[in-house]
N, C-alpha and C. Protein backbone atom coordinates (compact mmCIF):
# COMPACT_ATOMS: atom_id res chain seq x y z
N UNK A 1 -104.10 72.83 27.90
CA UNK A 1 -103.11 72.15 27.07
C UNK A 1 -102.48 73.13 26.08
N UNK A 2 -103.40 74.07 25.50
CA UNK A 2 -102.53 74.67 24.31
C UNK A 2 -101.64 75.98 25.30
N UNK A 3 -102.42 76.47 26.24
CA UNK A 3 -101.28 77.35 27.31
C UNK A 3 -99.71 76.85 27.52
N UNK A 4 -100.01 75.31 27.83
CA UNK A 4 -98.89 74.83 27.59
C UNK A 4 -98.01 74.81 26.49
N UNK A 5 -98.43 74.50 25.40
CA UNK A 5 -97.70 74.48 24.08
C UNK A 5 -97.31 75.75 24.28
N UNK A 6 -98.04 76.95 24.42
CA UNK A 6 -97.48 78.30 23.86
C UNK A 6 -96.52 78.77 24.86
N UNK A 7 -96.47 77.94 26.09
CA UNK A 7 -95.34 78.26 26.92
C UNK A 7 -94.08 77.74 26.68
N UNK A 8 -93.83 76.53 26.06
CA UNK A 8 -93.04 76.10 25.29
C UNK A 8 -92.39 76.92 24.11
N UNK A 9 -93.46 77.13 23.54
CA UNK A 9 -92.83 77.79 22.16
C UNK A 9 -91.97 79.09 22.43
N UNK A 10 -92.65 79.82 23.34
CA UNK A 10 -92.26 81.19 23.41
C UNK A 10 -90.88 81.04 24.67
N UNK A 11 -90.91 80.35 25.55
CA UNK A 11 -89.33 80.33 26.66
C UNK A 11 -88.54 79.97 25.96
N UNK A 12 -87.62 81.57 26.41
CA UNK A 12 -86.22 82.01 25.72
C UNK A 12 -85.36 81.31 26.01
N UNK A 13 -84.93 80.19 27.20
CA UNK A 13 -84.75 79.32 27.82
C UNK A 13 -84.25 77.83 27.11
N UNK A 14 -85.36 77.50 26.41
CA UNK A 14 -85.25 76.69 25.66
C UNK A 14 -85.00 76.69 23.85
N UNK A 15 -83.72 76.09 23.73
CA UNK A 15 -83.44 76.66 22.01
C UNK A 15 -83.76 75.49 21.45
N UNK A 16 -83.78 75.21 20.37
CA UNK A 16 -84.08 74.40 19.42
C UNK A 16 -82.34 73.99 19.08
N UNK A 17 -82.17 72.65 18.99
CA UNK A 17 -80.41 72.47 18.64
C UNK A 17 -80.53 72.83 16.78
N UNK A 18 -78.73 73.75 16.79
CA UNK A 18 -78.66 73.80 15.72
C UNK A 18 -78.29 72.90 14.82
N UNK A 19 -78.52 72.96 13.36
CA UNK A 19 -78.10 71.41 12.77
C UNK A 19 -76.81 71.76 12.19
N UNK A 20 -76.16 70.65 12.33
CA UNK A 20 -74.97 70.83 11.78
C UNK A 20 -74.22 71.95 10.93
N UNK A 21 -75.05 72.12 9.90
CA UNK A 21 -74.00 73.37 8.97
C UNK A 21 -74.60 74.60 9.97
N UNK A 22 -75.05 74.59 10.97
CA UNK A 22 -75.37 75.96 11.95
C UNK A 22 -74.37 75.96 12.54
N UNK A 23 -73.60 74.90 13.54
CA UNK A 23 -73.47 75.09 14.43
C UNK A 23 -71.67 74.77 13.88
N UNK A 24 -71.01 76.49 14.55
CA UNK A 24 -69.80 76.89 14.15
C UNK A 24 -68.59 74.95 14.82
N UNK A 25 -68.84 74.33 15.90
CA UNK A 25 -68.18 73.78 16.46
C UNK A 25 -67.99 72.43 15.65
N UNK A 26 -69.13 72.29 15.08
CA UNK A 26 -69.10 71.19 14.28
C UNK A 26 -68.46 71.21 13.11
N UNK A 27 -68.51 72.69 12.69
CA UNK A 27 -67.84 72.76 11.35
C UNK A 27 -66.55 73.10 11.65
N UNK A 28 -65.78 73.47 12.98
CA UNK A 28 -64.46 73.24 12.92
C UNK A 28 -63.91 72.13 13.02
N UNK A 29 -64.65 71.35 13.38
CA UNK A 29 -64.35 70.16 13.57
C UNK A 29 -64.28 69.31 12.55
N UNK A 30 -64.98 69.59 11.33
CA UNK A 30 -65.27 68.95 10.21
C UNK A 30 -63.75 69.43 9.28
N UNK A 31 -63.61 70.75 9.31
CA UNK A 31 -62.46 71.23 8.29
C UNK A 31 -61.01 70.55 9.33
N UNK A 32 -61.26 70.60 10.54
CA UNK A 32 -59.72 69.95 11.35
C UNK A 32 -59.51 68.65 10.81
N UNK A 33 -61.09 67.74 10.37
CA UNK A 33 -60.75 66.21 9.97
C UNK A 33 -60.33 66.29 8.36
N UNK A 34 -60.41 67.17 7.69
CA UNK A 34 -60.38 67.39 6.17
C UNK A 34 -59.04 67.77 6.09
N UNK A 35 -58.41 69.12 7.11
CA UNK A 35 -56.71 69.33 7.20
C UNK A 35 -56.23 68.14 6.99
N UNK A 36 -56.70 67.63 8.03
CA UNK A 36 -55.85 65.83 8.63
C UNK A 36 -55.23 64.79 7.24
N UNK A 37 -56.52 64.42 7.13
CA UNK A 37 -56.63 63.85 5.68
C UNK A 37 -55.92 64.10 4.66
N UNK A 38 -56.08 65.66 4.24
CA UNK A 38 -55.24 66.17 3.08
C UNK A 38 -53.44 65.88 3.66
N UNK A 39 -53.14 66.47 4.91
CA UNK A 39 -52.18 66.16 5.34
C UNK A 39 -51.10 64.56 5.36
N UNK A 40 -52.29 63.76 5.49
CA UNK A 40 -51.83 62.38 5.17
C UNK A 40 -51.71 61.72 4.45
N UNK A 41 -52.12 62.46 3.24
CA UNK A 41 -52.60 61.70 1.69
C UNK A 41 -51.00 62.07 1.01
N UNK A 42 -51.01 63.62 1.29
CA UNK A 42 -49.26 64.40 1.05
C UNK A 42 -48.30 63.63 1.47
N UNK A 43 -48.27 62.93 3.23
CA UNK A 43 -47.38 62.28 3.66
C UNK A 43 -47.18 60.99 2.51
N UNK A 44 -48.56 60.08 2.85
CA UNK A 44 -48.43 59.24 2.01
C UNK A 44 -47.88 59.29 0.38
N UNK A 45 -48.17 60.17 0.01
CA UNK A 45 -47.66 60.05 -1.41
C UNK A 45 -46.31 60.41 -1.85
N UNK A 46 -45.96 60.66 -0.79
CA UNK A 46 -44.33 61.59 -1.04
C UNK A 46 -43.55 59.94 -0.60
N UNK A 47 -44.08 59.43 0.28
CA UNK A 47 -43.15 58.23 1.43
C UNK A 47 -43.32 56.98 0.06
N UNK A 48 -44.46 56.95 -0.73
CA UNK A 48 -44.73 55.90 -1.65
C UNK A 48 -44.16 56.33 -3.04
N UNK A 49 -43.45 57.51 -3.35
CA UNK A 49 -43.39 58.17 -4.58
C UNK A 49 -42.65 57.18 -4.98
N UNK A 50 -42.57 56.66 -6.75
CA UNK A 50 -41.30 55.60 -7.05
C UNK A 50 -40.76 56.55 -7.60
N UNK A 51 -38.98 56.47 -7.12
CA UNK A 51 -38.40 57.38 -7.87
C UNK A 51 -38.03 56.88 -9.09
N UNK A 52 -38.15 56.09 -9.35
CA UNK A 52 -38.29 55.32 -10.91
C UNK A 52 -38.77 55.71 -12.10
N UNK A 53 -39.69 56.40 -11.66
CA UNK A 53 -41.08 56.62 -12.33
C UNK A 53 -40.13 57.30 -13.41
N UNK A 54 -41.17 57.19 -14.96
CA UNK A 54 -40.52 58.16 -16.27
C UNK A 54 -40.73 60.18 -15.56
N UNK A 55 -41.46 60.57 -14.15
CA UNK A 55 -41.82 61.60 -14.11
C UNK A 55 -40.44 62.31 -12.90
N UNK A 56 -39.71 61.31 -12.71
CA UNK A 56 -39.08 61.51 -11.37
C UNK A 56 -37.81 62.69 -11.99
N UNK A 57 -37.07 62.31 -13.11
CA UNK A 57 -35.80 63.46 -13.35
C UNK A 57 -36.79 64.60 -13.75
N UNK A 58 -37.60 64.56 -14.40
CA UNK A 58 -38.21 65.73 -14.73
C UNK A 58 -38.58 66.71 -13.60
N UNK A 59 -39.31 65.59 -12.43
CA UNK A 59 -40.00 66.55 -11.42
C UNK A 59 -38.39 66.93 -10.29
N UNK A 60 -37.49 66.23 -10.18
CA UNK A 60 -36.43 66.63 -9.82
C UNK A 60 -35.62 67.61 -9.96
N UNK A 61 -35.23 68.13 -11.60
CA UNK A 61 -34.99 68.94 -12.51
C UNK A 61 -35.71 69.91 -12.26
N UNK A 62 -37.17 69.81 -11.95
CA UNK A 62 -37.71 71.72 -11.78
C UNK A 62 -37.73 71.75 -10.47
N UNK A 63 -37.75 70.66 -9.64
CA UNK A 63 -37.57 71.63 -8.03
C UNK A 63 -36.15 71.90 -7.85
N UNK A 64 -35.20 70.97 -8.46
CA UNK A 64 -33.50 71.47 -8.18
C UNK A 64 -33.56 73.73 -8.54
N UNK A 65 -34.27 73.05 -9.70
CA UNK A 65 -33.63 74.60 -10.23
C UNK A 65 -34.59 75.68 -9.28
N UNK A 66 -35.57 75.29 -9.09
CA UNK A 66 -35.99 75.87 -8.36
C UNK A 66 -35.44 76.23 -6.71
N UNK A 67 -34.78 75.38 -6.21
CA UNK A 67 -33.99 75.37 -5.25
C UNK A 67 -32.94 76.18 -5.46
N UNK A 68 -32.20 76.19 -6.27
CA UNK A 68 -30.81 76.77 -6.82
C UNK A 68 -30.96 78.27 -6.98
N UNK A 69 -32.23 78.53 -7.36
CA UNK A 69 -32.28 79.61 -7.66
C UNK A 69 -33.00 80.75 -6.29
N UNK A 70 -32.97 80.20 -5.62
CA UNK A 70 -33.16 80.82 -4.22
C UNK A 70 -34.60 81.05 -4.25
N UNK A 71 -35.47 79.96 -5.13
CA UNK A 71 -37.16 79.96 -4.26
C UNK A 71 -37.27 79.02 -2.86
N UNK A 72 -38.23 79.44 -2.53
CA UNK A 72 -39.05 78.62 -0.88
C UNK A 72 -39.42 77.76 -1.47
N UNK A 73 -39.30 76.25 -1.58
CA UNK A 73 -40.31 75.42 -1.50
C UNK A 73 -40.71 74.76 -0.10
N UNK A 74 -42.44 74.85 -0.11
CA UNK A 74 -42.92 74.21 0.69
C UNK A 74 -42.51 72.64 1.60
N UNK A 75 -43.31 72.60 2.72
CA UNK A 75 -42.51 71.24 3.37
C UNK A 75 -42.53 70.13 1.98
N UNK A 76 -43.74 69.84 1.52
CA UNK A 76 -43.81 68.72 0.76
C UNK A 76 -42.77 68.67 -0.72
N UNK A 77 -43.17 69.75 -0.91
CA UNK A 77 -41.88 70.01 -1.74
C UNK A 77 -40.72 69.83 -1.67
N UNK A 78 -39.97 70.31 -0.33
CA UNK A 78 -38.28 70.14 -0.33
C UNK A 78 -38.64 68.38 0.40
N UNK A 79 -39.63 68.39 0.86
CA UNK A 79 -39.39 66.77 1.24
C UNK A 79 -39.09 65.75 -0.17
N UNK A 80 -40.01 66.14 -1.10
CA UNK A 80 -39.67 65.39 -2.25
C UNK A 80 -38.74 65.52 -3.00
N UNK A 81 -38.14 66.89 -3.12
CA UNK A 81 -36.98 67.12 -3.23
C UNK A 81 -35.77 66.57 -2.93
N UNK A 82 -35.56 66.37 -1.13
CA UNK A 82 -34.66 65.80 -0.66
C UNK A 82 -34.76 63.96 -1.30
N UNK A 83 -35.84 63.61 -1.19
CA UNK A 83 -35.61 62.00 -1.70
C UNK A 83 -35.47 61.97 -2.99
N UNK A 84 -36.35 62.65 -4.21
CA UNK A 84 -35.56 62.62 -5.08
C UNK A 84 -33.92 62.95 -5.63
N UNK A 85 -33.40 64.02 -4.66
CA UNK A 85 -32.12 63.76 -4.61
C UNK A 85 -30.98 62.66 -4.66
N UNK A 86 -31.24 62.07 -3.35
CA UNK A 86 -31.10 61.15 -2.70
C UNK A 86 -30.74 60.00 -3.71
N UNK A 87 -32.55 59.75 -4.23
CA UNK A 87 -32.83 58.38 -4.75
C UNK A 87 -32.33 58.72 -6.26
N UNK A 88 -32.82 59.67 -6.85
CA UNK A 88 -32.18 59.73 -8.29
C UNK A 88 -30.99 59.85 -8.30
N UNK A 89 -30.52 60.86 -8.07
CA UNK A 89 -29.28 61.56 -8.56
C UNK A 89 -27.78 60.98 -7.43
N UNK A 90 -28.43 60.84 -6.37
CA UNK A 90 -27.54 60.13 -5.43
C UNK A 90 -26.27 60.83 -4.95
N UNK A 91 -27.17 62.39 -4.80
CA UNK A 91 -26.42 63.66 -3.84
C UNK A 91 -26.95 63.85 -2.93
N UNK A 92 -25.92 64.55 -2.07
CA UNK A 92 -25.87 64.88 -0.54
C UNK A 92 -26.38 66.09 -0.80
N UNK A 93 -27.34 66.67 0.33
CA UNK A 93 -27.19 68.03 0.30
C UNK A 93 -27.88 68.21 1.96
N UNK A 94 -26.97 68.80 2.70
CA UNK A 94 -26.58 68.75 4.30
C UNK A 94 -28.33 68.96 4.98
N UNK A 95 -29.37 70.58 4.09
CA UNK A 95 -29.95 70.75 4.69
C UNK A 95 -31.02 69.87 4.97
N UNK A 96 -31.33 68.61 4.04
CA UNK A 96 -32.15 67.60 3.84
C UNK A 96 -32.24 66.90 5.15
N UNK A 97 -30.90 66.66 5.72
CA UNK A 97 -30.81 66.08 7.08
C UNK A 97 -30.99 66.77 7.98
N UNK A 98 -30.06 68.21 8.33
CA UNK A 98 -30.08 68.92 9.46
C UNK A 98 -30.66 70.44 9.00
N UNK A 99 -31.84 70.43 8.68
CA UNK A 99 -32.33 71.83 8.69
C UNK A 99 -32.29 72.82 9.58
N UNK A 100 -31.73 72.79 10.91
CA UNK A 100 -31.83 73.58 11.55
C UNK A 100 -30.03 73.51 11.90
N UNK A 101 -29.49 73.08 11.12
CA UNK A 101 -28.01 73.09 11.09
C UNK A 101 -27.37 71.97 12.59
N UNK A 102 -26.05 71.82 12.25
CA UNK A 102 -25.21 71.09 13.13
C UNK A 102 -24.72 71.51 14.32
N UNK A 103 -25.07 70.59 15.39
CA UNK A 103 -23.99 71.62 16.77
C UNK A 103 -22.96 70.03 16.71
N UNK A 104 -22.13 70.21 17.76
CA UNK A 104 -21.39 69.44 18.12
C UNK A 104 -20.66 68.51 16.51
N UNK A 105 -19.98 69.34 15.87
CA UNK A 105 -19.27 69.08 14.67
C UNK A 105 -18.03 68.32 14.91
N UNK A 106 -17.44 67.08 14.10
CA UNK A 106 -16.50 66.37 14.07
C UNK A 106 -15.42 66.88 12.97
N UNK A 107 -14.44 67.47 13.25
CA UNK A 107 -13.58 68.29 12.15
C UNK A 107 -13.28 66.74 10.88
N UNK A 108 -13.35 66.99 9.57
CA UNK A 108 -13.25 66.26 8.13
C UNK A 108 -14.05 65.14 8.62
N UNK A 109 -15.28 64.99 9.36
CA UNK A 109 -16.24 63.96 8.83
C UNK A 109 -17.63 64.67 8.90
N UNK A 110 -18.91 64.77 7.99
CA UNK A 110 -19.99 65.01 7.79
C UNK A 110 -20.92 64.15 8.12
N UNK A 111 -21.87 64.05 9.52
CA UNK A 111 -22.16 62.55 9.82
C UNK A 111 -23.52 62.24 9.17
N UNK A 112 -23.81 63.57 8.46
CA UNK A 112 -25.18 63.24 7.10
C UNK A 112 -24.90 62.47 6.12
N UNK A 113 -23.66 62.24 5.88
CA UNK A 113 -22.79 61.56 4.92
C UNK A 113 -21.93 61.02 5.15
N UNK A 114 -21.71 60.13 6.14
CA UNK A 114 -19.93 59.45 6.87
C UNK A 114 -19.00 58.18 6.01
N UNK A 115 -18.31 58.21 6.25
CA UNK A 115 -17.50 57.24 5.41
C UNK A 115 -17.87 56.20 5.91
N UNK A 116 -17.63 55.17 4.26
CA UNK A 116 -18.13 53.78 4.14
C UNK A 116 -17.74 52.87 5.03
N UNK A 117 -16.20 53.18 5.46
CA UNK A 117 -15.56 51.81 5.92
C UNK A 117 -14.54 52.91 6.83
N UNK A 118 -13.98 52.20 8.27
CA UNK A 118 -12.73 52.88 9.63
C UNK A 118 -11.78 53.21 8.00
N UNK A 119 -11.66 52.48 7.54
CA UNK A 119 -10.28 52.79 6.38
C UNK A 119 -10.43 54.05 5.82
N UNK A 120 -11.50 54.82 5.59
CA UNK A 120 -12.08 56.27 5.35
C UNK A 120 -11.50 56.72 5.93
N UNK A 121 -11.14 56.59 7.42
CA UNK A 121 -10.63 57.62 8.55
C UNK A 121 -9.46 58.55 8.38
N UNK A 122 -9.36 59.91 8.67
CA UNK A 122 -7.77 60.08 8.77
C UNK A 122 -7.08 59.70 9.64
N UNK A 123 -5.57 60.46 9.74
CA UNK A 123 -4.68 59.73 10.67
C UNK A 123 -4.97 59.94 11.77
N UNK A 124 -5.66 60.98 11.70
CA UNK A 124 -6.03 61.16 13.58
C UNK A 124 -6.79 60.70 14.04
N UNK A 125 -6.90 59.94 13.48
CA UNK A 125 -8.08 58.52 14.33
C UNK A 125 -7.17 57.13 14.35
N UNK A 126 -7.21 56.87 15.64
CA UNK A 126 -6.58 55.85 16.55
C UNK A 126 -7.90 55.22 16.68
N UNK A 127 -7.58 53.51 16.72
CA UNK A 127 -8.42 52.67 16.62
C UNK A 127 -7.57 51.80 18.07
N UNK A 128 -9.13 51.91 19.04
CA UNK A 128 -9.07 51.98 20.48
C UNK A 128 -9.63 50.50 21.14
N UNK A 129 -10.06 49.99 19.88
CA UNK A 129 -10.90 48.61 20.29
C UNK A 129 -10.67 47.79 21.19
N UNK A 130 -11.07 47.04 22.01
CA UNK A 130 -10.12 46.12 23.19
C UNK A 130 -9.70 44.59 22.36
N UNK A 131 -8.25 44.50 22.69
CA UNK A 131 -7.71 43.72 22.04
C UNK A 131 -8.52 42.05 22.41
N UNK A 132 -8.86 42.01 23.35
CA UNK A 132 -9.38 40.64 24.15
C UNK A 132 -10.49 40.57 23.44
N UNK A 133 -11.26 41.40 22.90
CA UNK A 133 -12.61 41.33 22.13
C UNK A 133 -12.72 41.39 20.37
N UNK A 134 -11.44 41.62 20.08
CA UNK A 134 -11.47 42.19 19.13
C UNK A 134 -11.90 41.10 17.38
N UNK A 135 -11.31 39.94 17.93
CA UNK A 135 -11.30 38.93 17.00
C UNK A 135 -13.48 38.84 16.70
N UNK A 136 -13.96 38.79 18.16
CA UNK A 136 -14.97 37.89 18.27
C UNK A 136 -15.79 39.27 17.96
N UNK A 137 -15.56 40.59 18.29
CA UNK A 137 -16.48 41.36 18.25
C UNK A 137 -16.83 41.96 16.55
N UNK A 138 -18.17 42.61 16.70
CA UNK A 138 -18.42 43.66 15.26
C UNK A 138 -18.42 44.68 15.66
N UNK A 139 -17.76 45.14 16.42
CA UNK A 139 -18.04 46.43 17.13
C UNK A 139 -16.26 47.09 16.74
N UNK A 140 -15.75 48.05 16.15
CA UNK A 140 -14.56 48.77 16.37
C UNK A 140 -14.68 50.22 16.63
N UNK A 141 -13.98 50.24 17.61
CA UNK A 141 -13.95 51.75 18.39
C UNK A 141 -12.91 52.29 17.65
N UNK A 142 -13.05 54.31 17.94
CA UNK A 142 -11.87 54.64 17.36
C UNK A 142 -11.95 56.30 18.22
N UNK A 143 -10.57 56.82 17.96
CA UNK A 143 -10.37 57.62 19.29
C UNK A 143 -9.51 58.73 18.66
N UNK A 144 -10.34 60.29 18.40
CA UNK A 144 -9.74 61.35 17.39
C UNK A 144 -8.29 61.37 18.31
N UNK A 145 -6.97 61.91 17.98
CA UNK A 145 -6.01 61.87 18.63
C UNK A 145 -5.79 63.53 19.13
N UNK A 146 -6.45 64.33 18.51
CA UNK A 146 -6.38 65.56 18.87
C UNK A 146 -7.69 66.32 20.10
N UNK A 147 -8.69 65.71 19.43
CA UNK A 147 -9.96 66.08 20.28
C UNK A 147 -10.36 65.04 21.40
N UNK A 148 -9.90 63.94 21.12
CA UNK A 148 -10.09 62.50 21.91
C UNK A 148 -11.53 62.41 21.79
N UNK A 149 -12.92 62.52 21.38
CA UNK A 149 -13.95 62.37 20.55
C UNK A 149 -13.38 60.84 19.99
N UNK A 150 -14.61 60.04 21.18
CA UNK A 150 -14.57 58.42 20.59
C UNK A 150 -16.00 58.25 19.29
N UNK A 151 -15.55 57.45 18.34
CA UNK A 151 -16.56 57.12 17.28
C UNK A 151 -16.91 55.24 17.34
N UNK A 152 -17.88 55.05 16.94
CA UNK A 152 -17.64 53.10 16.56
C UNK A 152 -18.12 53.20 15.43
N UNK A 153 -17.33 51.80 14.98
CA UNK A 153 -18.12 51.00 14.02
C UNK A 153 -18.88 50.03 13.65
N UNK A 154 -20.07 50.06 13.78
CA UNK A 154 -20.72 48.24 14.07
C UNK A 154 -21.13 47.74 12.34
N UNK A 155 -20.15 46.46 12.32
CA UNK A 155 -20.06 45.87 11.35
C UNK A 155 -21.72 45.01 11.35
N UNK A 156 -22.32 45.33 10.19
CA UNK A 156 -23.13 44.56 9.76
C UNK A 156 -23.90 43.39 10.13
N UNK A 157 -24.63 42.40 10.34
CA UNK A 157 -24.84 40.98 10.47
C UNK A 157 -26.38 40.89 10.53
N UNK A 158 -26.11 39.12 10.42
CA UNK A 158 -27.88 39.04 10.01
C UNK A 158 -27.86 37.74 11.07
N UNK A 159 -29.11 37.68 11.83
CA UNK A 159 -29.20 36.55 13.14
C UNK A 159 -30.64 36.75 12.79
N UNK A 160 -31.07 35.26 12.70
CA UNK A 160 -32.29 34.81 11.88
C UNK A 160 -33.10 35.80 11.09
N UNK A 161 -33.88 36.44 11.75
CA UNK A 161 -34.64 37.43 10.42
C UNK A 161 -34.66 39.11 10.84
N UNK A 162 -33.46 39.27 11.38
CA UNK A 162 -33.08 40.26 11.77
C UNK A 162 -31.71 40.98 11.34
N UNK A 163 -31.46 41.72 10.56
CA UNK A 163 -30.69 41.94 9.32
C UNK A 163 -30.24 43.72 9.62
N UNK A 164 -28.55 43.96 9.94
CA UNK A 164 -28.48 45.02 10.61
C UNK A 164 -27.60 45.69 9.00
N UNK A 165 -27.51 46.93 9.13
CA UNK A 165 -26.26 47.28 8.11
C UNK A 165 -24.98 47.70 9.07
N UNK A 166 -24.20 47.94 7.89
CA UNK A 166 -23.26 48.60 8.94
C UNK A 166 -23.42 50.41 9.34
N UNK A 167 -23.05 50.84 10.20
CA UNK A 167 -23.44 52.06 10.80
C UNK A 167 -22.62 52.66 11.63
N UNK A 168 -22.38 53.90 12.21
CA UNK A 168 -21.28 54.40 13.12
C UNK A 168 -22.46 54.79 14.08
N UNK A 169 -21.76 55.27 15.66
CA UNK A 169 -22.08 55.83 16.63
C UNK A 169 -20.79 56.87 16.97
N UNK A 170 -21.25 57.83 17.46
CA UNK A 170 -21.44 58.70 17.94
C UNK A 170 -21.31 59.09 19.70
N UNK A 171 -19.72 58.71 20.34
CA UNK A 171 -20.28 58.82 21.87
C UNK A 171 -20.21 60.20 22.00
N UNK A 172 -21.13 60.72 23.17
CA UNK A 172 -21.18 62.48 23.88
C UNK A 172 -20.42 62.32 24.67
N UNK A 173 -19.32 63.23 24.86
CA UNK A 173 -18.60 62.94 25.53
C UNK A 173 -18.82 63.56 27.23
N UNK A 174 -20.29 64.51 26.98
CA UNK A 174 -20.52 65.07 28.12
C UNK A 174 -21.65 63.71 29.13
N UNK A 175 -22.05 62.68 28.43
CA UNK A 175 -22.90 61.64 28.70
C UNK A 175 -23.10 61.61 30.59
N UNK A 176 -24.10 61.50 30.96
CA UNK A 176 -24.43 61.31 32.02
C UNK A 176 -24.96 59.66 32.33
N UNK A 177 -26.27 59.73 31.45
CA UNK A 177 -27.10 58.36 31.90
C UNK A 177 -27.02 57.89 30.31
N UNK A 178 -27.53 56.75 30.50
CA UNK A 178 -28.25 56.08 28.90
C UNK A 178 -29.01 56.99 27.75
N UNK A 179 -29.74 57.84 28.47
CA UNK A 179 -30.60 58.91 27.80
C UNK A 179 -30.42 59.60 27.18
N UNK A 180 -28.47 60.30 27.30
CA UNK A 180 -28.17 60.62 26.73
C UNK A 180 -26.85 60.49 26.03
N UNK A 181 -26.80 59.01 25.53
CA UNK A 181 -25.30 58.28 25.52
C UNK A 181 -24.61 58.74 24.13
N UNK A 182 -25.49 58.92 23.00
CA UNK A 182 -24.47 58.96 21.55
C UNK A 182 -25.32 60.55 21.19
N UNK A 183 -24.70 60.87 20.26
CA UNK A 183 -25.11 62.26 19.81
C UNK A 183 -25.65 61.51 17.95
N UNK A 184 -26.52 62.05 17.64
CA UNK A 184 -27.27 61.98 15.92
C UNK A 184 -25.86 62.57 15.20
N UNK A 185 -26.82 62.18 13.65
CA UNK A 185 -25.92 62.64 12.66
C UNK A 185 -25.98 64.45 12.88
N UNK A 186 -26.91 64.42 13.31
CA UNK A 186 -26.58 66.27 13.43
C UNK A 186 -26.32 66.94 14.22
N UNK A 187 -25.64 65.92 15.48
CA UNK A 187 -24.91 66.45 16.52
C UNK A 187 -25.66 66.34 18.29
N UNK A 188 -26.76 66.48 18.07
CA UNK A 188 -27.89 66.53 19.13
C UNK A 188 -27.89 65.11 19.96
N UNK A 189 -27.84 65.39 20.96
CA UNK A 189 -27.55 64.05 21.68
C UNK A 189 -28.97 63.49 22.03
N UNK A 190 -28.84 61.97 22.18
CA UNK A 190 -29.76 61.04 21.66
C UNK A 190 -29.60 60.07 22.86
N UNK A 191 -30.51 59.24 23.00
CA UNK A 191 -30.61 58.07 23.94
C UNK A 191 -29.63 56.28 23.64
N UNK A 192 -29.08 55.64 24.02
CA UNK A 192 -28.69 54.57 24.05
C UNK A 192 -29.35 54.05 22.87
N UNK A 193 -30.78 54.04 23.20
CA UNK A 193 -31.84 52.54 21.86
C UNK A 193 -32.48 53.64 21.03
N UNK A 194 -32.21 54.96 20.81
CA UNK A 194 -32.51 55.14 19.80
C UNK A 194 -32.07 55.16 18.62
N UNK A 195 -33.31 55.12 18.11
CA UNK A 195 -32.62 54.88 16.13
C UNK A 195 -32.13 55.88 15.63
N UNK A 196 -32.19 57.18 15.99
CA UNK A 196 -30.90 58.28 15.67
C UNK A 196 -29.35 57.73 15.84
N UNK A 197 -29.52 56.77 16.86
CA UNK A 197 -28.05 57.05 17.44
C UNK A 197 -27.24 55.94 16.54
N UNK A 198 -28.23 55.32 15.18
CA UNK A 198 -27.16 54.38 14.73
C UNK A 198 -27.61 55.48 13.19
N UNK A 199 -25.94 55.71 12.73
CA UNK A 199 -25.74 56.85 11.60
C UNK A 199 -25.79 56.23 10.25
N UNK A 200 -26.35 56.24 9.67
CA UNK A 200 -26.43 55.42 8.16
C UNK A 200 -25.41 55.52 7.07
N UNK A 201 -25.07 54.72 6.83
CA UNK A 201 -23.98 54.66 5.56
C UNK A 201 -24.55 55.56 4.02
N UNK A 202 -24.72 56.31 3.43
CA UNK A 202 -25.21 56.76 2.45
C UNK A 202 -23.98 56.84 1.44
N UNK A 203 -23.32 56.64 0.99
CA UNK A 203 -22.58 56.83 -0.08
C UNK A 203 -23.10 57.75 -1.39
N UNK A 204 -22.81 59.14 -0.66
CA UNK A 204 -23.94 60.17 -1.75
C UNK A 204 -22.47 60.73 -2.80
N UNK A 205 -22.58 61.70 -2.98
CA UNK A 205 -22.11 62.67 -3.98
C UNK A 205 -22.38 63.93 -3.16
N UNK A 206 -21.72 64.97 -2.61
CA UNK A 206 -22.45 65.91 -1.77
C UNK A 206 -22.64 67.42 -3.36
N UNK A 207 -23.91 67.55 -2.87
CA UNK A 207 -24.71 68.66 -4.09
C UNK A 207 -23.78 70.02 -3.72
């Protein structure tokens, strides 16, 4: 019996498991769930921030200048940045939307910022709507006269607890299927039902 034990003890064969703070896999695994966390607490607190708050012009005020003055701020930073913008001060500032900049540009409209109402439009926009629809529909089309670049407008409405604003689209004019029917506010073409493809009214101030 004890031959046995000592054959046990001594085969190189057999290890003893390491305990947790030994064993390197566990502890990456432990700091990947701690990234996570910290990561979501940031999300969360930036998405819940009230810009209300007595701390909001202040904390606005040192990342502006800080911005202005050609420092890096971090993601969480220019993220809070951009909404305090937004929500306080109620300026535009392009890179908030399209950080990696605009392709497919509409000459005098900014679609990070588009006008309130078709009456915004210049003259070179022809309003293309079909007359047979036009009374009954919320929908008005409109048609650049130089680039021929079609835009809409879908007027607003509320059908039981479903409550739309008003919003523009965006057709590609290179469009193949549904997948890729309207182009985003930053130009990048987008699918039929996605929520890129309806452009938000913001009535900013551009920074």
């Amino acid at each position: 019996m004890r031959s046995s034990l000592n054959k046990f003890d001594t085969n190189p064969e057999i290890q003893t498991p390491l305990s947790p703070k030994q064993n390197p896999r566990n502890n990456s695994f432990l700091i990947g769930i701690i990234v996570l966390i910290v990561i979501s607490i940031s999300i969360l607190t930036i998405l819940n921030y009230d810009p209300s708050n007595p701390n909001a012009e202040k904390d606005l005020t040192l990342l502006h200048e800080r911005y202005t003055k050609g420092e890096l701020l971090d993601k969480k930073e220019f993220a809070l940045y951009c909404l305090l913008l937004e929500k306080v001060w109620k300026k535009h500032l392009l890179a908030c939307y399209c950080p990696k900049g605009v392709v497919n540009e509409t000459p005098g409209i900014d679609w990070t910022n588009p006008p309130n109402s078709p009456e915004k439009l210049g003259s070179e926009w022809i309003e293309v709507t079909n007359e047979n629809a036009k009374e009954k529909s919320l929908r008005r089309e409109f048609q650049n006269r130089n680039t021929k670049e079609k835009i809409v407008f879908d007027i607003g409405f509320g059908l039981n607890d479903y409550t739309q604003e008003n919003h523009w689209h965006r057709y590609n004019s290179d469009s193949q299927t549904d997948r890729d029917r309207y182009l985003d506010m930053c130009g990048e073409k987008v699918g039929k039902t996605s929520p890129k493809s309806h452009i938000k009214i913001r009535n900013l101030t551009h920074e």
